[in-house]
Protein backbone atom coordinates (compact mmCIF):
# COMPACT_ATOMS: atom_id res chain seq x y z
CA UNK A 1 30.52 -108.72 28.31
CA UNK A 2 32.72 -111.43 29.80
CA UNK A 3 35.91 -110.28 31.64
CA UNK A 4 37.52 -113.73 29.99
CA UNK A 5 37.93 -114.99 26.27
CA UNK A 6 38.64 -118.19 25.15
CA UNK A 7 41.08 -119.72 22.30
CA UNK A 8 40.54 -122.99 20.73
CA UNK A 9 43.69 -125.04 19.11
CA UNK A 10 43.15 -127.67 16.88
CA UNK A 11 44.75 -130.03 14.02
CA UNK A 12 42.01 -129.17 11.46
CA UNK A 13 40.54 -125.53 10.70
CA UNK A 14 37.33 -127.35 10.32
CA UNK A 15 37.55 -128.92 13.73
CA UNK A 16 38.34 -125.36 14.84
CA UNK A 17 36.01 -123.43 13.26
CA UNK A 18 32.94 -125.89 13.52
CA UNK A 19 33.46 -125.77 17.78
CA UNK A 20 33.82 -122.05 17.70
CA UNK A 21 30.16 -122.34 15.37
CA UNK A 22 28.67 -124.12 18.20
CA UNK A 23 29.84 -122.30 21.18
CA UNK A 24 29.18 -118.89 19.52
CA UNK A 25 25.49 -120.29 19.79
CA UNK A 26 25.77 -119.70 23.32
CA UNK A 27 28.16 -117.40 24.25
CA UNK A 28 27.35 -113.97 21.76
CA UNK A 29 29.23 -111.71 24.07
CA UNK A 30 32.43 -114.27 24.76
CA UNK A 31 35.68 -113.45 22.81
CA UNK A 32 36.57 -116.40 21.31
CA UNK A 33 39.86 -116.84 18.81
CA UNK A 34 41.03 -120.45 17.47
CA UNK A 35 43.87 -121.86 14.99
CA UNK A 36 43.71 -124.80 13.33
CA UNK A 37 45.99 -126.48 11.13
CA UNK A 38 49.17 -125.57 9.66
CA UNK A 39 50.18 -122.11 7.35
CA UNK A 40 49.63 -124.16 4.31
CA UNK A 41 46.09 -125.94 5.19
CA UNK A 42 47.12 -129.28 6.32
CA UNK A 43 46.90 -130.73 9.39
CA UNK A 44 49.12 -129.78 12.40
CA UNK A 45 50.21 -126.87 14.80
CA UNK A 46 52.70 -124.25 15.23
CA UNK A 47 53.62 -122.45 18.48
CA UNK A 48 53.27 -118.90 15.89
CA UNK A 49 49.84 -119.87 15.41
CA UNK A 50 48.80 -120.62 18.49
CA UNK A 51 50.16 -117.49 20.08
CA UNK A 52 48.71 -115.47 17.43
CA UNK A 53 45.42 -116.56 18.56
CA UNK A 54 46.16 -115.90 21.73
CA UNK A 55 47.11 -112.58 21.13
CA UNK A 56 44.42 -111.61 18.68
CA UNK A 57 42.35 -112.84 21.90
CA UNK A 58 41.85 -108.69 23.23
CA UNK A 59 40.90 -110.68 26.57
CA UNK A 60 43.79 -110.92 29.89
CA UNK A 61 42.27 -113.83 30.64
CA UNK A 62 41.95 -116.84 28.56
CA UNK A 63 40.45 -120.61 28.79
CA UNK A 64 42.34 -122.38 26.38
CA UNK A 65 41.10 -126.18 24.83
CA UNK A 66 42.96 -128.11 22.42
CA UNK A 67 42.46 -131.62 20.59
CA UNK A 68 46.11 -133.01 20.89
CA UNK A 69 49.06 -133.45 21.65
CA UNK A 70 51.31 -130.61 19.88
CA UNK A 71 48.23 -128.29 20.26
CA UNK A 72 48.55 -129.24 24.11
CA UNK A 73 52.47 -128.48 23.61
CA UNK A 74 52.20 -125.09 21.75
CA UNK A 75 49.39 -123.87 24.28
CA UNK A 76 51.70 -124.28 27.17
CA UNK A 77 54.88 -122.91 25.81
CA UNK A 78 52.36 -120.06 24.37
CA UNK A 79 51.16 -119.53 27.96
CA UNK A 80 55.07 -119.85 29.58
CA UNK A 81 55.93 -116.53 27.01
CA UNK A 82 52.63 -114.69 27.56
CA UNK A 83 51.80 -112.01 30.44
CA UNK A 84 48.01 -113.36 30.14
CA UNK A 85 46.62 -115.35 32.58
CA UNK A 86 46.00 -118.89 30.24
CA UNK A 87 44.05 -121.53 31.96
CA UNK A 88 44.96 -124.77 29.81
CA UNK A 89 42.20 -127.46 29.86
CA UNK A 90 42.59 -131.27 29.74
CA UNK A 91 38.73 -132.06 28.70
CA UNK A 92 37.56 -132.33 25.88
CA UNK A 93 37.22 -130.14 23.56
CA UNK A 94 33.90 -129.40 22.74
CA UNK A 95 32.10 -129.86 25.63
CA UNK A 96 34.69 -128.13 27.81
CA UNK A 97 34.71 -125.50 25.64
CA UNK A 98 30.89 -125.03 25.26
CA UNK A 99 30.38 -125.26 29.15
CA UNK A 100 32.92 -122.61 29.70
CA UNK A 101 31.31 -120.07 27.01
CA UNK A 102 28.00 -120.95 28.43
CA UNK A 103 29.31 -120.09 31.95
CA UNK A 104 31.17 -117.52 30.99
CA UNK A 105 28.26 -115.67 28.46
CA UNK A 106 25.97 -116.41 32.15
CA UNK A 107 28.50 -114.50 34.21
CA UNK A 108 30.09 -117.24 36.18
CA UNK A 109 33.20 -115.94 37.62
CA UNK A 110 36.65 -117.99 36.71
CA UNK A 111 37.10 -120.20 39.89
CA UNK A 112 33.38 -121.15 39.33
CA UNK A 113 34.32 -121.94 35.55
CA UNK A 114 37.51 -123.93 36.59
CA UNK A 115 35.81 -126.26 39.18
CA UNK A 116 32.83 -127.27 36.30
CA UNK A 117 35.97 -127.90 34.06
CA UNK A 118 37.53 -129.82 36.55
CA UNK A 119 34.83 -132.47 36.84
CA UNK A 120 35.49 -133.11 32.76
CA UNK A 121 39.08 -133.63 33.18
CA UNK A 122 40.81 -136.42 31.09
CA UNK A 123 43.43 -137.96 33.48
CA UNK A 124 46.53 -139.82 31.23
């Protein structure tokens, strides 16, 4: 099993749940949590959400990958209150997140992980 999960933050539950149905493809033994959307079923993040997910994540170590913005926002103030290690992810967000389930389900340790990640990076 892998010694790190990952967490997912979107907009959309759909977004959400359909990359956590590809990645699970890959990655049978990788924890993986996600939130997406708002309490009600619209579209939109809380920082409750997103550190529930993070939470619910039983794993110390997390890769994080969001679609925008406020999910971006919420992941880092999530990751400034919690005592797990969060690595937050500017790539996109399915491909970063399959590549790290893939690596992760393979037994690639973190720093391995982080430097394919870094090669996807979106630089704004």
């Amino acid at each position: 099993m892998a010694d790190a999960g990952i967490v997912i933050a979107s907009h959309s539950k759909n977004i959400a749940q359909g990359v956590v149905d590809l990645i699970s493809e890959v990655a049978q033994d990788v924890e993986i949590t996600y939130v997406g959307g708002t309490e009600d079923g619209g579209i939109g993040t809380s920082f409750e959400r997103v550190q529930q997910a993070v939470e619910d994540n039983s794993k110390e170590e997390i890769f994080a990958f969001f679609d925008l913005g406020s999910a971006k926002m919420n992941l880092e103030m999530v990751a400034d209150f919690s005592d797990k290690q969060i690595h937050i992810n500017y790539v996109p967000v399915v491909e970063g997140a399959y590549t790290a389930a893939a690596l992760l389900q393979a037994g690639a340790d973190s720093e391995s992980i982080l430097e394919q990640l870094k090669e996807m990076q979106i630089e704004k």
